[in-house]
N, C-alpha and C. Protein backbone atom coordinates (compact mmCIF):
# COMPACT_ATOMS: atom_id res chain seq x y z
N UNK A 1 0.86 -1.20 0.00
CA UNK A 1 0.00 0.00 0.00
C UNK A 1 0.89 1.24 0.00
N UNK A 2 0.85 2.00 -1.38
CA UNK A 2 1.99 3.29 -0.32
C UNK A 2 1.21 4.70 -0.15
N UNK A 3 1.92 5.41 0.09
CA UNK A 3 1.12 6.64 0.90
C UNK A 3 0.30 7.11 1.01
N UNK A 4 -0.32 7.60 -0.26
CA UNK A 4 -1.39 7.74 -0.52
C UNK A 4 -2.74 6.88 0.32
N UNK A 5 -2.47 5.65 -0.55
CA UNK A 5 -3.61 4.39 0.24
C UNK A 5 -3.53 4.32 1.30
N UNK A 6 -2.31 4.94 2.22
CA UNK A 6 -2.38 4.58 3.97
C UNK A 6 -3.06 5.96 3.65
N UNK A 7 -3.08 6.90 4.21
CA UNK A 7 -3.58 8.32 3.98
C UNK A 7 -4.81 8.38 4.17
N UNK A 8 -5.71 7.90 2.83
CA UNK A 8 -6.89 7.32 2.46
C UNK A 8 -7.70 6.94 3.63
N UNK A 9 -6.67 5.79 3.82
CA UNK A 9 -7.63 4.83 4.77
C UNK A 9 -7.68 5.05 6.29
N UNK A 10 -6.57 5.84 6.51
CA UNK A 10 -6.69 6.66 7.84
C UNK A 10 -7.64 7.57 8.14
N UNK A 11 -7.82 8.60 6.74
CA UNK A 11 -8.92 9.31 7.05
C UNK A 11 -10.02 8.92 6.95
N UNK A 12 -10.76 8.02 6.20
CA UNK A 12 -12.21 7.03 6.71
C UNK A 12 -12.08 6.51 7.93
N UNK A 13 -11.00 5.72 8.83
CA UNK A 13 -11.49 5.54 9.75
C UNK A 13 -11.83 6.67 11.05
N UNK A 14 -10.93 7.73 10.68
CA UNK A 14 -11.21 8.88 11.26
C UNK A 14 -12.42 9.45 11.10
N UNK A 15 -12.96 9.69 10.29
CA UNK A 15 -14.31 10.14 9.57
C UNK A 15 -15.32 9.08 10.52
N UNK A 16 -15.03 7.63 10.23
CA UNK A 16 -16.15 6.53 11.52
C UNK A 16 -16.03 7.14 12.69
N UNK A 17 -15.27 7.65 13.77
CA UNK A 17 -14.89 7.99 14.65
C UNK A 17 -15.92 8.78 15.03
N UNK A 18 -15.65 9.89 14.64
CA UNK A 18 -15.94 11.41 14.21
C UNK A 18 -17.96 11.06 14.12
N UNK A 19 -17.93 10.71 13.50
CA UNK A 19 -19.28 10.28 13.58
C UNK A 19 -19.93 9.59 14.67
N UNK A 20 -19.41 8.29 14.95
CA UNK A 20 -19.72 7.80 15.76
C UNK A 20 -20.05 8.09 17.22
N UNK A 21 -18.60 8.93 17.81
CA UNK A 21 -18.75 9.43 19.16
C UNK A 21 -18.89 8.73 20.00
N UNK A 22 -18.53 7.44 19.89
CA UNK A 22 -18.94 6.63 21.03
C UNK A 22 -18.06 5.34 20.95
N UNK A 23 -17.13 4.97 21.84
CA UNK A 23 -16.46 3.64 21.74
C UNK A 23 -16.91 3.49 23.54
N UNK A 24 -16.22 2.33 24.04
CA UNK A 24 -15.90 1.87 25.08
C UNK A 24 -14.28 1.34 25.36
N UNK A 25 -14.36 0.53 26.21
CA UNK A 25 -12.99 0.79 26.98
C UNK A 25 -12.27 -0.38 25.94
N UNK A 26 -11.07 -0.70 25.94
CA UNK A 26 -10.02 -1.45 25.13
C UNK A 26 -10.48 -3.15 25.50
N UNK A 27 -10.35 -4.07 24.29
CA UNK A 27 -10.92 -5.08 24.52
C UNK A 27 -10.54 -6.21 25.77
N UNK A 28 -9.44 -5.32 26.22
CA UNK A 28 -8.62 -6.64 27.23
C UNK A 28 -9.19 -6.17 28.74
N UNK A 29 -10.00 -4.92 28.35
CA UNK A 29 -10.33 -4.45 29.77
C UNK A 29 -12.21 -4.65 29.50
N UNK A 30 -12.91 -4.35 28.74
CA UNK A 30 -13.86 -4.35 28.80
C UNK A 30 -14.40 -5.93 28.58
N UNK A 31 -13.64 -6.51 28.69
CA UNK A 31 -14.30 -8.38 28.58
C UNK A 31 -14.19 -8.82 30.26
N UNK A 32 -13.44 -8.19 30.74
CA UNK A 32 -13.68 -8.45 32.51
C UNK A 32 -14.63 -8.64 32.97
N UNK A 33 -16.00 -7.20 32.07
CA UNK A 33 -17.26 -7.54 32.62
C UNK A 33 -18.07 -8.49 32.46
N UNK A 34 -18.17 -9.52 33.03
CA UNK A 34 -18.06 -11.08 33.19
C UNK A 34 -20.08 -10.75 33.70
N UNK A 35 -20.80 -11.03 32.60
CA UNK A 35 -22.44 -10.65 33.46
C UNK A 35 -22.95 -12.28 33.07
N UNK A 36 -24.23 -11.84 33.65
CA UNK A 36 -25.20 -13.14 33.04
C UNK A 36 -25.77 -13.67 31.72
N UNK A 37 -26.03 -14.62 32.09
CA UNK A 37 -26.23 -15.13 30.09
C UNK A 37 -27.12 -14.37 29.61
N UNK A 38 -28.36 -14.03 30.35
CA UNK A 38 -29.49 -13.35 30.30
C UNK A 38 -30.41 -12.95 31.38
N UNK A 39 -30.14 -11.78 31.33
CA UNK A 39 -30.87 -10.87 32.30
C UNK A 39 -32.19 -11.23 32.34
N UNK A 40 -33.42 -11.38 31.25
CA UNK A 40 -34.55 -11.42 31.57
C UNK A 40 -35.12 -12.27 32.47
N UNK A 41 -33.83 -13.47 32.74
CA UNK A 41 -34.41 -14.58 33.43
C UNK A 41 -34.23 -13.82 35.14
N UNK A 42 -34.08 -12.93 35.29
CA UNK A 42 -33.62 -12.58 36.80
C UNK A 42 -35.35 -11.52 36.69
N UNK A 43 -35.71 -10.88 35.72
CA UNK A 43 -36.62 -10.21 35.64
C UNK A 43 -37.93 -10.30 35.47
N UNK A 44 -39.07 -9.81 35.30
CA UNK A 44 -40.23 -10.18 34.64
C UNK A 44 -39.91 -9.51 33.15
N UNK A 45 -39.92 -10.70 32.18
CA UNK A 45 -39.68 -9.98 30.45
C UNK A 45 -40.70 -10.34 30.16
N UNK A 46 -40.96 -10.11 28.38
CA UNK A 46 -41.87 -10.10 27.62
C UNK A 46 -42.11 -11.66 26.99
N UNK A 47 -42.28 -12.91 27.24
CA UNK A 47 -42.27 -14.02 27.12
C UNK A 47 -42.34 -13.96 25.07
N UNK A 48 -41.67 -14.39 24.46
CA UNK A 48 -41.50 -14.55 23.19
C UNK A 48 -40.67 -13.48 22.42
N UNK A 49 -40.55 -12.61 23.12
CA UNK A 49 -39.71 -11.53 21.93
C UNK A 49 -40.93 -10.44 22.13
N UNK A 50 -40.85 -9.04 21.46
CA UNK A 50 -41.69 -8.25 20.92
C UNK A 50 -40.90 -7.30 19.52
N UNK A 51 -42.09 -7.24 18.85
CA UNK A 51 -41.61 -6.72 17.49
C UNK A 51 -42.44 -5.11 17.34
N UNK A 52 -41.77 -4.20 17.19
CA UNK A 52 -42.95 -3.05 17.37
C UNK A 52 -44.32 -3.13 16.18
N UNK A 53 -43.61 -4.46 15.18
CA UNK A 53 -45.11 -4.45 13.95
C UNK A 53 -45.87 -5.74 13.96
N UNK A 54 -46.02 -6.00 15.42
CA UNK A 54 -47.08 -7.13 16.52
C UNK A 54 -48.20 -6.49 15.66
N UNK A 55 -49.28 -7.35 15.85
CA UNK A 55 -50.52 -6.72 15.83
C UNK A 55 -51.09 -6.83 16.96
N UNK A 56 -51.96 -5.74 17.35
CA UNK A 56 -52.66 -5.69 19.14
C UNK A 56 -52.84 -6.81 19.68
N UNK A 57 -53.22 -7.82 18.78
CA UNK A 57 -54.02 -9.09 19.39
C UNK A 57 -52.58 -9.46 20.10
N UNK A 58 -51.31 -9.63 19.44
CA UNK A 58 -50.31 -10.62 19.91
C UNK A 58 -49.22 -9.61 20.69
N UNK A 59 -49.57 -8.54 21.01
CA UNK A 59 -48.42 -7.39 21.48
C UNK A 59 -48.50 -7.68 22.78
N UNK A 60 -47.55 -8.31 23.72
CA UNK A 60 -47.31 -7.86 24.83
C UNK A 60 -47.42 -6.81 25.57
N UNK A 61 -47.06 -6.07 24.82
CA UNK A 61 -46.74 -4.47 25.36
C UNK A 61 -48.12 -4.14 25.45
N UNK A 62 -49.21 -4.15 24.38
CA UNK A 62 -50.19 -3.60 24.66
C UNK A 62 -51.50 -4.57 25.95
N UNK A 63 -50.77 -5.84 25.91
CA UNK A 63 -51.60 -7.00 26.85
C UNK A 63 -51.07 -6.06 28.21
N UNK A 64 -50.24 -5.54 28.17
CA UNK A 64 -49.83 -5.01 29.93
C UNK A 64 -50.60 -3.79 30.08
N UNK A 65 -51.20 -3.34 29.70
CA UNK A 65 -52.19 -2.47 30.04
C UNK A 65 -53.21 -2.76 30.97
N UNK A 66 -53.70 -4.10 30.50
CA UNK A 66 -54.41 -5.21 32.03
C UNK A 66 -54.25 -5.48 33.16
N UNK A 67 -52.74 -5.52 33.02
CA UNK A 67 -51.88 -6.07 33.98
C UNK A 67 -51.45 -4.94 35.27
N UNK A 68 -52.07 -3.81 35.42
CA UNK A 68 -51.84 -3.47 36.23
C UNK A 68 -50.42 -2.80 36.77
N UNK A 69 -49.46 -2.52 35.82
CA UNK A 69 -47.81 -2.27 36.10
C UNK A 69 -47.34 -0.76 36.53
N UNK A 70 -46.71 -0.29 36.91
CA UNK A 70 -46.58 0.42 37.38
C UNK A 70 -45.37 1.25 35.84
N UNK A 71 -46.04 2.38 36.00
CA UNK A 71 -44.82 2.50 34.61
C UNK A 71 -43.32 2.83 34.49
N UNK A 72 -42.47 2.58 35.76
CA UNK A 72 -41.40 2.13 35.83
C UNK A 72 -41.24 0.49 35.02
N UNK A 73 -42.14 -0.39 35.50
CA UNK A 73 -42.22 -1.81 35.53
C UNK A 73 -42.16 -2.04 33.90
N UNK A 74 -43.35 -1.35 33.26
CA UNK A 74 -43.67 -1.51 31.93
C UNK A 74 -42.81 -0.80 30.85
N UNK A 75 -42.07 0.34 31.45
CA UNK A 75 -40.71 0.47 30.99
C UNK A 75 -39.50 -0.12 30.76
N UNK A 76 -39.43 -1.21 32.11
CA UNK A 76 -38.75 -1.79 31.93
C UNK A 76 -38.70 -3.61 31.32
N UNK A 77 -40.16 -3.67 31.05
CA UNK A 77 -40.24 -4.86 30.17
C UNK A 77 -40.31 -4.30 28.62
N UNK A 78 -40.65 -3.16 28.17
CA UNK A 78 -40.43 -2.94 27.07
C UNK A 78 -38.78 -2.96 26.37
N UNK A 79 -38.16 -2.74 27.40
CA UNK A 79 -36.62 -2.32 27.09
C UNK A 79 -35.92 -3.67 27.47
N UNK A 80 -36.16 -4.79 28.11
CA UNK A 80 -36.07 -6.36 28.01
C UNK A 80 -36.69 -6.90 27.01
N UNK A 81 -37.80 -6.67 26.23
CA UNK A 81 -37.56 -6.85 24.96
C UNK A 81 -37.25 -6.48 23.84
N UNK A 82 -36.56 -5.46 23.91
CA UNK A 82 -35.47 -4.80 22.96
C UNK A 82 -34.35 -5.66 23.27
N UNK A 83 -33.92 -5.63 24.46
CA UNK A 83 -32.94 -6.58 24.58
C UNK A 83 -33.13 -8.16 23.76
N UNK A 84 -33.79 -8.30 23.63
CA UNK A 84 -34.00 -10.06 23.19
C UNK A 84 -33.63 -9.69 21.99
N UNK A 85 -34.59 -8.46 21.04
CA UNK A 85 -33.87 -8.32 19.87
C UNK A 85 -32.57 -7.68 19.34
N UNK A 86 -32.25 -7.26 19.71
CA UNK A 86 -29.99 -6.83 19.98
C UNK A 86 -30.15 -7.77 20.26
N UNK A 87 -29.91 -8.36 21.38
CA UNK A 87 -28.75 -9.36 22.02
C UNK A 87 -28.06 -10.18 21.19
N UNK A 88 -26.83 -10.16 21.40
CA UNK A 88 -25.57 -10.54 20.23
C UNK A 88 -25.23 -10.32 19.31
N UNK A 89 -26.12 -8.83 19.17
CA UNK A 89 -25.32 -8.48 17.70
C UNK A 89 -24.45 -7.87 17.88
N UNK A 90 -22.82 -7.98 17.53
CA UNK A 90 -22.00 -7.13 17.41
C UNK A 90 -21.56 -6.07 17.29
N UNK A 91 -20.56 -5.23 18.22
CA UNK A 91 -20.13 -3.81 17.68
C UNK A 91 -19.57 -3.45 16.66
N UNK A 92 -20.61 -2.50 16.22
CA UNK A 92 -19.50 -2.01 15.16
C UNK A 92 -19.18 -0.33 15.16
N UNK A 93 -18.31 0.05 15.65
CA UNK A 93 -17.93 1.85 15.39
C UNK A 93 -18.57 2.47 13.98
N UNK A 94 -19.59 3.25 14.20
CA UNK A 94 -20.81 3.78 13.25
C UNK A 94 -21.68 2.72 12.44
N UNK A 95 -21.78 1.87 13.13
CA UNK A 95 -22.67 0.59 12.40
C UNK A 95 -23.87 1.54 13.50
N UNK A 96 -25.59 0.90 12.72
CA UNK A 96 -26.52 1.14 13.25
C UNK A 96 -27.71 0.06 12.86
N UNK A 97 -27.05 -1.00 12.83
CA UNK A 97 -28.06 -2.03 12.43
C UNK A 97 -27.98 -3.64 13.17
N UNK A 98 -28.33 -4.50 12.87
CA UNK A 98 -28.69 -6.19 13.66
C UNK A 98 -27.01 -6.05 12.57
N UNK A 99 -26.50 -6.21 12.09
CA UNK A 99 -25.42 -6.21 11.20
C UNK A 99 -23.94 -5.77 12.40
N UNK A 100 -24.20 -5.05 12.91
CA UNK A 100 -23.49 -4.38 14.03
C UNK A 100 -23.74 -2.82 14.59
N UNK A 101 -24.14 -2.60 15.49
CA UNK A 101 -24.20 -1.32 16.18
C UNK A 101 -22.81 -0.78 17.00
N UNK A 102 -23.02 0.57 17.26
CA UNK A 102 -22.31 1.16 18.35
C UNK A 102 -23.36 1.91 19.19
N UNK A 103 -22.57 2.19 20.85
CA UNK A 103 -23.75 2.38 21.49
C UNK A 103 -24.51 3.31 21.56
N UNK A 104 -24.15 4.42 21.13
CA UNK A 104 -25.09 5.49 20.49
C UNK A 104 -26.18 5.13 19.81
N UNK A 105 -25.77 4.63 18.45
CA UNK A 105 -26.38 4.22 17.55
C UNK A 105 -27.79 3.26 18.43
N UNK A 106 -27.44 2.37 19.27
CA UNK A 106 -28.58 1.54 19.70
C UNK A 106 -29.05 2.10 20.82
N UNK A 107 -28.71 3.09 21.16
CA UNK A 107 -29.94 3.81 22.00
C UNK A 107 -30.77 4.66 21.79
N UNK A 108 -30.25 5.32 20.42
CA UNK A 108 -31.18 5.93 19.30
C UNK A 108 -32.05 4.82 18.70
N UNK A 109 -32.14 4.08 18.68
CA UNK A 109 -32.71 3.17 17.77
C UNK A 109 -33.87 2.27 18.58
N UNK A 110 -33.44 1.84 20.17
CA UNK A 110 -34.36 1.69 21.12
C UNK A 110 -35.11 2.90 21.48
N UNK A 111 -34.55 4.10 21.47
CA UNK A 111 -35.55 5.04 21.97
C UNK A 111 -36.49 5.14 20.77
N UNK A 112 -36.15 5.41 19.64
CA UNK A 112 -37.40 5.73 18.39
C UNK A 112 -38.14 4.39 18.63
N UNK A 113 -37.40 3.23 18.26
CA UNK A 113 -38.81 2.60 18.16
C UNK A 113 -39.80 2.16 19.54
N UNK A 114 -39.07 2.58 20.64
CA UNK A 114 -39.93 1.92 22.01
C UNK A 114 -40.69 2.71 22.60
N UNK A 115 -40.15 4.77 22.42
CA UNK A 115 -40.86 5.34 22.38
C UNK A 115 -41.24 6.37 21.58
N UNK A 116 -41.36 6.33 20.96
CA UNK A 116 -41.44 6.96 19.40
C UNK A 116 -40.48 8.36 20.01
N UNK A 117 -39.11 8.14 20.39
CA UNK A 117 -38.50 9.28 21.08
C UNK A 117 -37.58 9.76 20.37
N UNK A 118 -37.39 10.70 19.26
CA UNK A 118 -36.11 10.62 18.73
C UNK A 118 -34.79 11.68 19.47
N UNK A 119 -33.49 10.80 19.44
CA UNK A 119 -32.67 11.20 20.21
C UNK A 119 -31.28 11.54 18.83
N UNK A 120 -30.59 12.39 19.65
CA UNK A 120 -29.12 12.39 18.63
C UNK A 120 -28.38 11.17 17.88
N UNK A 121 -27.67 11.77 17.32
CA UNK A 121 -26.73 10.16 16.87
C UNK A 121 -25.51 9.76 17.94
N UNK A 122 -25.51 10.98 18.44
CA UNK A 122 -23.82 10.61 19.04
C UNK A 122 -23.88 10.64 20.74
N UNK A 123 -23.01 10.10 21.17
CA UNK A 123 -23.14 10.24 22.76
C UNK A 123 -22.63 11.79 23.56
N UNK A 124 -21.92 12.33 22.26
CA UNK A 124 -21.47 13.80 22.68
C UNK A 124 -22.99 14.61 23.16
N UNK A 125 -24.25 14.17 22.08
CA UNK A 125 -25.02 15.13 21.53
C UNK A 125 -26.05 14.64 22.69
N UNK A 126 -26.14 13.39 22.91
CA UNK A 126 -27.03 12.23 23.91
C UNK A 126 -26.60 13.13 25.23
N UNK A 127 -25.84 13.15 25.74
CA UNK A 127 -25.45 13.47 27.32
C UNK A 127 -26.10 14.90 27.38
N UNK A 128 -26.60 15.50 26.49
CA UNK A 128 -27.01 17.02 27.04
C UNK A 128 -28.72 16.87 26.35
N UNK A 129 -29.17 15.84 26.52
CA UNK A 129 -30.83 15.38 26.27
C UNK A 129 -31.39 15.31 28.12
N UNK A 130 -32.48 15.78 28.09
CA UNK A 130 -33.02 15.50 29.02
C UNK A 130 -32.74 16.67 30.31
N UNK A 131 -32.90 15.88 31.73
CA UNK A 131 -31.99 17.10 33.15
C UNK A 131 -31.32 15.34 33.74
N UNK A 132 -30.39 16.12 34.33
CA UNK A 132 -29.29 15.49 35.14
C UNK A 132 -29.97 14.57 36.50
N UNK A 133 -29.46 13.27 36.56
CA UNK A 133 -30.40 12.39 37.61
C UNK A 133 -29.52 11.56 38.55
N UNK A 134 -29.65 11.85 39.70
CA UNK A 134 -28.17 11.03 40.82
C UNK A 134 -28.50 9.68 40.39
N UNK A 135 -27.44 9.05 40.97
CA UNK A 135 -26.99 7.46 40.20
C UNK A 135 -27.95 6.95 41.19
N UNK A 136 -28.42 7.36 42.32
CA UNK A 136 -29.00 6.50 43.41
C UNK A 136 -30.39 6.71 43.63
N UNK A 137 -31.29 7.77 41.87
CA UNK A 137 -32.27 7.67 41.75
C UNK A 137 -32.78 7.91 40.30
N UNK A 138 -32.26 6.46 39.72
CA UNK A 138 -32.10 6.19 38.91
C UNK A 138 -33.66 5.24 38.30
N UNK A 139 -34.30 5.32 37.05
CA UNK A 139 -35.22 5.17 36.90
C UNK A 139 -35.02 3.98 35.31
N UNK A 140 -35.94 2.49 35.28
CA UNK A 140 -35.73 2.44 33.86
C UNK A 140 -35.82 3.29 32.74
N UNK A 141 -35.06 3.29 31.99
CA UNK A 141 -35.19 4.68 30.43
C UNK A 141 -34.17 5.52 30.87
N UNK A 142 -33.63 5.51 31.72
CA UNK A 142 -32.71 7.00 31.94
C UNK A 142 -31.18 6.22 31.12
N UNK A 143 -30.65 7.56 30.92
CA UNK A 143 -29.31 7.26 30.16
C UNK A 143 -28.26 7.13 31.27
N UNK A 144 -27.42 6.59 30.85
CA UNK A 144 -26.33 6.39 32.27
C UNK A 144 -25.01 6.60 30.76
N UNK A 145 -23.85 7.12 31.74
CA UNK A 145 -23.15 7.72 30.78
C UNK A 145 -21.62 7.30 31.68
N UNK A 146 -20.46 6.74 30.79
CA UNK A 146 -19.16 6.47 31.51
C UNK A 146 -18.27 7.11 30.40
N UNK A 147 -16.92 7.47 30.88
CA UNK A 147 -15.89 7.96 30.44
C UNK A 147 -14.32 6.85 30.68
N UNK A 148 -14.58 5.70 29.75
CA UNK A 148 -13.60 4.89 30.18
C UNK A 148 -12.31 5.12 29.43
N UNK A 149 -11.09 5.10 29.69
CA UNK A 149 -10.01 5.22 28.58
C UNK A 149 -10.04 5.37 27.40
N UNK A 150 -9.12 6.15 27.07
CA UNK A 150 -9.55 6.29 25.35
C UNK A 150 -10.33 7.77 24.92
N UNK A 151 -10.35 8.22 23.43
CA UNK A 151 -10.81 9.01 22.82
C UNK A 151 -12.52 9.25 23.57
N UNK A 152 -12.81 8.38 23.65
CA UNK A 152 -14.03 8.03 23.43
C UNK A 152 -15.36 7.53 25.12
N UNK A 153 -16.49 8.62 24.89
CA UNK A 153 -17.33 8.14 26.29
C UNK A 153 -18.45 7.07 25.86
N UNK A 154 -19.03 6.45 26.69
CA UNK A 154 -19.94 5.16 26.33
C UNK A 154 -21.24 5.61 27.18
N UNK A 155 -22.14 5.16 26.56
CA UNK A 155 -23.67 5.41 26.88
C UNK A 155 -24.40 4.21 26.68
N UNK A 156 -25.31 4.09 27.69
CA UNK A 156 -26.13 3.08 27.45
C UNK A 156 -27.99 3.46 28.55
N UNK A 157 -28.33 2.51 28.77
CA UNK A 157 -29.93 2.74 29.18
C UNK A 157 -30.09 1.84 30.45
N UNK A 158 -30.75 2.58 31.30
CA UNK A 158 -30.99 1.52 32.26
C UNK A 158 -32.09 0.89 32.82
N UNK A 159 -31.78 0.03 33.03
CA UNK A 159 -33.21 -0.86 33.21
C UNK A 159 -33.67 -1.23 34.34
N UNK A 160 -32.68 -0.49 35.30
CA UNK A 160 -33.35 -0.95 37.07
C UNK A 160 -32.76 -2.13 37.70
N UNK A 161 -32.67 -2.15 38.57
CA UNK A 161 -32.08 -3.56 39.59
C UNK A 161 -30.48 -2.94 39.31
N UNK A 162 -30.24 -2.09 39.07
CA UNK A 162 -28.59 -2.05 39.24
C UNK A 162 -28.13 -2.81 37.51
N UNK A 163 -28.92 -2.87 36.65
CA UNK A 163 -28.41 -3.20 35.21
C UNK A 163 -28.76 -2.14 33.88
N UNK A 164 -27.79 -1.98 32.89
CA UNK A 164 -28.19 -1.17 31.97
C UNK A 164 -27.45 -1.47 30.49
N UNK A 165 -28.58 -1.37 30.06
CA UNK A 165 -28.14 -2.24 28.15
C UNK A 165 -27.30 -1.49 27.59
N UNK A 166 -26.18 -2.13 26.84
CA UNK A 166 -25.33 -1.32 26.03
C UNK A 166 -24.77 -2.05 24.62
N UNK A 167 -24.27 -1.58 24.26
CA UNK A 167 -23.23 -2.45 23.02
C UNK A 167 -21.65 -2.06 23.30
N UNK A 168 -21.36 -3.15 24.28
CA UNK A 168 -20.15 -3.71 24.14
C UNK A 168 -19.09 -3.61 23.21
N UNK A 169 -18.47 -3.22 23.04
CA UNK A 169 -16.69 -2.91 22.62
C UNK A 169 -16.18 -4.51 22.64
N UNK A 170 -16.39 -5.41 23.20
CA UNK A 170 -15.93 -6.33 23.33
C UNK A 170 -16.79 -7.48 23.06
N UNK A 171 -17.97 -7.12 23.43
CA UNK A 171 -19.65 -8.71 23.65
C UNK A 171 -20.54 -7.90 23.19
N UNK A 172 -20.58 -6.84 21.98
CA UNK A 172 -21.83 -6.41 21.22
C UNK A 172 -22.44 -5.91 22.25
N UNK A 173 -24.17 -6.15 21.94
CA UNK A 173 -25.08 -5.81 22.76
C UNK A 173 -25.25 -6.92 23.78
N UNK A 174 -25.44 -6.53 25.05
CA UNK A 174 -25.23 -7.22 26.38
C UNK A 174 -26.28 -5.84 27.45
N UNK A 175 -26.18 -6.46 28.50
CA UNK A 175 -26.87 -6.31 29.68
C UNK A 175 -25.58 -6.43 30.78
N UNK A 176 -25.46 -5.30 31.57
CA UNK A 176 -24.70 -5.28 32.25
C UNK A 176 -24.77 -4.76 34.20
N UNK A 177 -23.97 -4.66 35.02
CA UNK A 177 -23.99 -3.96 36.28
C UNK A 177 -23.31 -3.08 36.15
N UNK A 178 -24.28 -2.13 36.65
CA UNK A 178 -23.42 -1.15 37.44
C UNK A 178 -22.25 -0.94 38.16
N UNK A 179 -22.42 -2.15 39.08
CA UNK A 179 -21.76 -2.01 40.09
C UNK A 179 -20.95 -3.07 39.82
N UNK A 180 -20.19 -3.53 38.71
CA UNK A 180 -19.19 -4.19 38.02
C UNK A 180 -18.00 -2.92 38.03
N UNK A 181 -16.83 -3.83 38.67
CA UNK A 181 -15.51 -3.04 38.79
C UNK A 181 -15.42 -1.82 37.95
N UNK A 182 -15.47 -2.25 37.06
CA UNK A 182 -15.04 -1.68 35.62
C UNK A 182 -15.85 -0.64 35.12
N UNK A 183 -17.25 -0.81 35.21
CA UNK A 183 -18.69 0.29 35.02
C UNK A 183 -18.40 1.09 36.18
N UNK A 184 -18.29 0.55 37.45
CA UNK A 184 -18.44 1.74 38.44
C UNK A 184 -17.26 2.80 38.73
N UNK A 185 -15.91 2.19 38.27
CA UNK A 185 -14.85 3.00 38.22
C UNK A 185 -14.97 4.10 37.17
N UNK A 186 -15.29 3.97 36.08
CA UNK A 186 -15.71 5.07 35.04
C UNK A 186 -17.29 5.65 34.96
N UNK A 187 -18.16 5.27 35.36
CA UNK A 187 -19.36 6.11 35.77
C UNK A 187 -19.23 7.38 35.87
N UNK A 188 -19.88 8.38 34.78
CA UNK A 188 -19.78 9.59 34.91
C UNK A 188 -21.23 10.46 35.04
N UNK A 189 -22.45 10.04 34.28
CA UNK A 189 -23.48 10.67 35.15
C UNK A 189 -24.63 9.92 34.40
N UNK A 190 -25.68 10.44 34.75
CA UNK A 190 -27.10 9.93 33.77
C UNK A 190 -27.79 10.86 33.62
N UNK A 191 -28.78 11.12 32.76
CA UNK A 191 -29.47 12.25 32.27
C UNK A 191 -30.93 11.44 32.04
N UNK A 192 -32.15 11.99 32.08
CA UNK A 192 -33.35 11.65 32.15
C UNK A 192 -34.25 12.65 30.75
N UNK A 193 -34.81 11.34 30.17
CA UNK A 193 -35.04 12.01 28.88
C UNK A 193 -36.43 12.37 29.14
N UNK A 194 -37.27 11.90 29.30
CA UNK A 194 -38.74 12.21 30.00
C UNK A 194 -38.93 11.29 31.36
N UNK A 195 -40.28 11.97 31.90
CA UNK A 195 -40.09 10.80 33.25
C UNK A 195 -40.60 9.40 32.93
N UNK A 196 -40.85 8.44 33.86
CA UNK A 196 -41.14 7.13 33.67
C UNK A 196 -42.91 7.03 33.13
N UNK A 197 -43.65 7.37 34.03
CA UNK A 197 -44.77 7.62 33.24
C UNK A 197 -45.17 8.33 31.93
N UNK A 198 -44.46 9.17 31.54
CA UNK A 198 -44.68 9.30 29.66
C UNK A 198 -43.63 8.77 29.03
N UNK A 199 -42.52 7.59 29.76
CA UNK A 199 -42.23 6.93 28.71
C UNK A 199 -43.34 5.55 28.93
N UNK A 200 -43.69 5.35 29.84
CA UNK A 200 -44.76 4.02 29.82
C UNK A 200 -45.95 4.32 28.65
N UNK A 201 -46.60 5.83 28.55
CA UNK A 201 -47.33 5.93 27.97
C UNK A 201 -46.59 5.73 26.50
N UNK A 202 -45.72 5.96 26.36
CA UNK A 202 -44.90 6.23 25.00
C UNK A 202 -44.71 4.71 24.63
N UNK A 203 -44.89 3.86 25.08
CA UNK A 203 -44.47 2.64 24.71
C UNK A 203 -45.83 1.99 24.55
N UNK A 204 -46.90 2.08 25.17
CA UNK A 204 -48.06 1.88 24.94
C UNK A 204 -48.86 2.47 23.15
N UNK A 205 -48.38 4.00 23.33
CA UNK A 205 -48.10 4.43 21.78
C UNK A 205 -47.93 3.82 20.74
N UNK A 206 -46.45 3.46 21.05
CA UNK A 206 -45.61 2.96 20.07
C UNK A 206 -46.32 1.77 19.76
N UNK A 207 -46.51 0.79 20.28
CA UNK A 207 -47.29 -0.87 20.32
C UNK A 207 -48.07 -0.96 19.46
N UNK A 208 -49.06 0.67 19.55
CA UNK A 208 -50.10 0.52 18.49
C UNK A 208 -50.38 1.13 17.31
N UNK A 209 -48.32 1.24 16.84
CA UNK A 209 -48.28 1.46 15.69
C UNK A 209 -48.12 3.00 15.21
């Protein structure tokens, strides 16, 4: 390859970067976070998956309206089944698809379709959405935000019990702790995009299309 072609190809990946706004920590450090195979089994989830183009009859989301939930609760089964659909798809730095995401990218992509919410692309643009929320009153839907080594800060969503969905630098999209060495040493703040009750309503919304 000579100069030129290195040149080239330096500046596209710079250009992914630049866009992206969002990595996590280096792969030899961010695989430490050692979590569970699957979170939903510790939780109440959405039994089969949910697809936001269900029809009413077969939508979970819209069957919990019966059910009595509190809209923390129903927030946070909507966003356990987002999880079912990520889970294991790979990172990719400015990917935004089942192909590979970065974590920006999939929290834009859970917020539009779960609550018809549209958010920035980047985690630069993400961290100044919403007002500022202590770590120790923390709500499902709120953004939780870390600054681990590197160019680059990581964002993801949280889902309550001390866990919050992200796409991994290392294990794609995963479900993680808080209070994992590694998350809690770089923890830098969370921001609240609406409260829990109009995102419950927002997901009820969304369900029906």
């Amino acid at each position: 390859m000579d100069v030129t072609s290195s040149c080239r190809a330096l500046g596209v990946v710079l250009s992914l970067a630049l866009l992206a706004g969002c990595a996590s920590a280096p792969r030899d450090i961010a695989s430490r976070d050692a979590e569970e195979p699957y979170f939903a089994r510790q939780l109440p989830g959405l039994p089969g998956g949910w697809d936001p183009m269900m029809s009413p009859v077969d939508n979970p989301i819209l069957q919990a309206r019966s059910l009595d939930n509190p809209p923390p609760a129903l927030v946070q089964q909507a966003l356990l089944a987002q999880h079912e659909r990520w889970a294991g798809t790979p990172y990719r730095l400015g990917g935004s698809s089942f192909q590979g995401v970065d974590c920006s990218a999939l929290v834009q992509s859970v917020f539009e379709e779960t609550f018809h919410l549209s958010l920035p692309r980047t985690t630069g643009e993400q961290v100044n959405q919403g007002q500022p929320v202590a770590r120790d009153a923390l709500a499902p839907g709120d953004l939780v935000f870390f600054r681990p080594p590197g160019p680059y800060d990581h964002v993801g969503i949280y889902l309550g019990e001390g866990r919050f969905l992200h796409a991994s630098t290392s294990r794609g999209v995963m479900i993680s702790r808080l209070d994992n060495q590694y998350w809690q040493r770089h923890y830098w703040q969370a921001r609240r995009t609406l409260e829990p009750t109009t995102l419950a309503q927002r997901v009820l919304t969304a369900g029906e299309g």
